[in-house]
Protein backbone atom coordinates (compact mmCIF):
# COMPACT_ATOMS: atom_id res chain seq x y z
CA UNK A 1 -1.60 13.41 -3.90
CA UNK A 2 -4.99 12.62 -5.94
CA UNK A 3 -3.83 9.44 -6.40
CA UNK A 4 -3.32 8.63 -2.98
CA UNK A 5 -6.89 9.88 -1.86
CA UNK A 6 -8.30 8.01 -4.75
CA UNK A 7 -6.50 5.10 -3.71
CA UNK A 8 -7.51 5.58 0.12
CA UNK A 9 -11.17 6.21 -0.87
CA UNK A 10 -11.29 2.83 -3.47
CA UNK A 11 -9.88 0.67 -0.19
CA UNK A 12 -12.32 2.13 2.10
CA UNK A 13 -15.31 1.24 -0.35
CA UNK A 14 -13.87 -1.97 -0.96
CA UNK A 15 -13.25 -2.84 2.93
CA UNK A 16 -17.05 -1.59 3.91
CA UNK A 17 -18.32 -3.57 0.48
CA UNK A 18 -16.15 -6.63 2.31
CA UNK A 19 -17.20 -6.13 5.50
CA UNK A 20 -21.37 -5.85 4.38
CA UNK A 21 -21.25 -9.25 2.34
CA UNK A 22 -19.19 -10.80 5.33
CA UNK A 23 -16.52 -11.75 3.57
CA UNK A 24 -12.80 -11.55 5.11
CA UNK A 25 -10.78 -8.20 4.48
CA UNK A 26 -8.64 -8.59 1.48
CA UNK A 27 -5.86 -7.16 3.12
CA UNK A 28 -3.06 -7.65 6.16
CA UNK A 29 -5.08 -8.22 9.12
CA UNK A 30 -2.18 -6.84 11.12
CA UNK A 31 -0.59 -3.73 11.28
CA UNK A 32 3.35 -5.19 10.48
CA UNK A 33 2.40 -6.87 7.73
CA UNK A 34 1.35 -3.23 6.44
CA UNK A 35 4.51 -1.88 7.65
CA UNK A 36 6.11 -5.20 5.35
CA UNK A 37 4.19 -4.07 2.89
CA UNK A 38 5.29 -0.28 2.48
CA UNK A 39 8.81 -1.55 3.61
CA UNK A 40 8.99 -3.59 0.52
CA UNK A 41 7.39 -0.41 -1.77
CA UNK A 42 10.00 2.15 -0.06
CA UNK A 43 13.33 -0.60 -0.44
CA UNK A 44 12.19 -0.31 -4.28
CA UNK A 45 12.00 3.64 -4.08
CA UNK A 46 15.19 3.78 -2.51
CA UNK A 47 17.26 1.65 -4.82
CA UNK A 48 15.75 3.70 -7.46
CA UNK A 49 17.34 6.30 -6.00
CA UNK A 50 20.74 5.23 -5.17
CA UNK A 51 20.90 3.99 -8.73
CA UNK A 52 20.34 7.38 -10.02
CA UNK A 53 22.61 8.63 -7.72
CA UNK A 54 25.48 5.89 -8.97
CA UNK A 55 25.05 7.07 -12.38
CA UNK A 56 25.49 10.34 -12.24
């Protein structure tokens, strides 16, 4: 769970620091694309898992 925090503080420095030189947001401006993104994180959890699952 630190990591996560860490990881939410980090991209909320780095979106203000963004956002302050005017620069475009280095990240999905829309909120599927996010959803893509953690779809394509949980698909690789989940395999993980099955596969674990196969072998035992």
């Amino acid at each position: 769970m630190k990591e996560v925090l860490l990881a939410l503080v980090a991209g909320l420095v780095v979106g203000m620091l963004f956002k302050f030189l005017k620069l475009p947001l280095p990240a999905p401006p829309v909120f599927s694309a996010v959803v893509g993104v953690f779809g394509v994180y949980f698909g690789g959890v989940l395999l993980e898992w099955v596969m674990k699952l196969v072998q035992h």
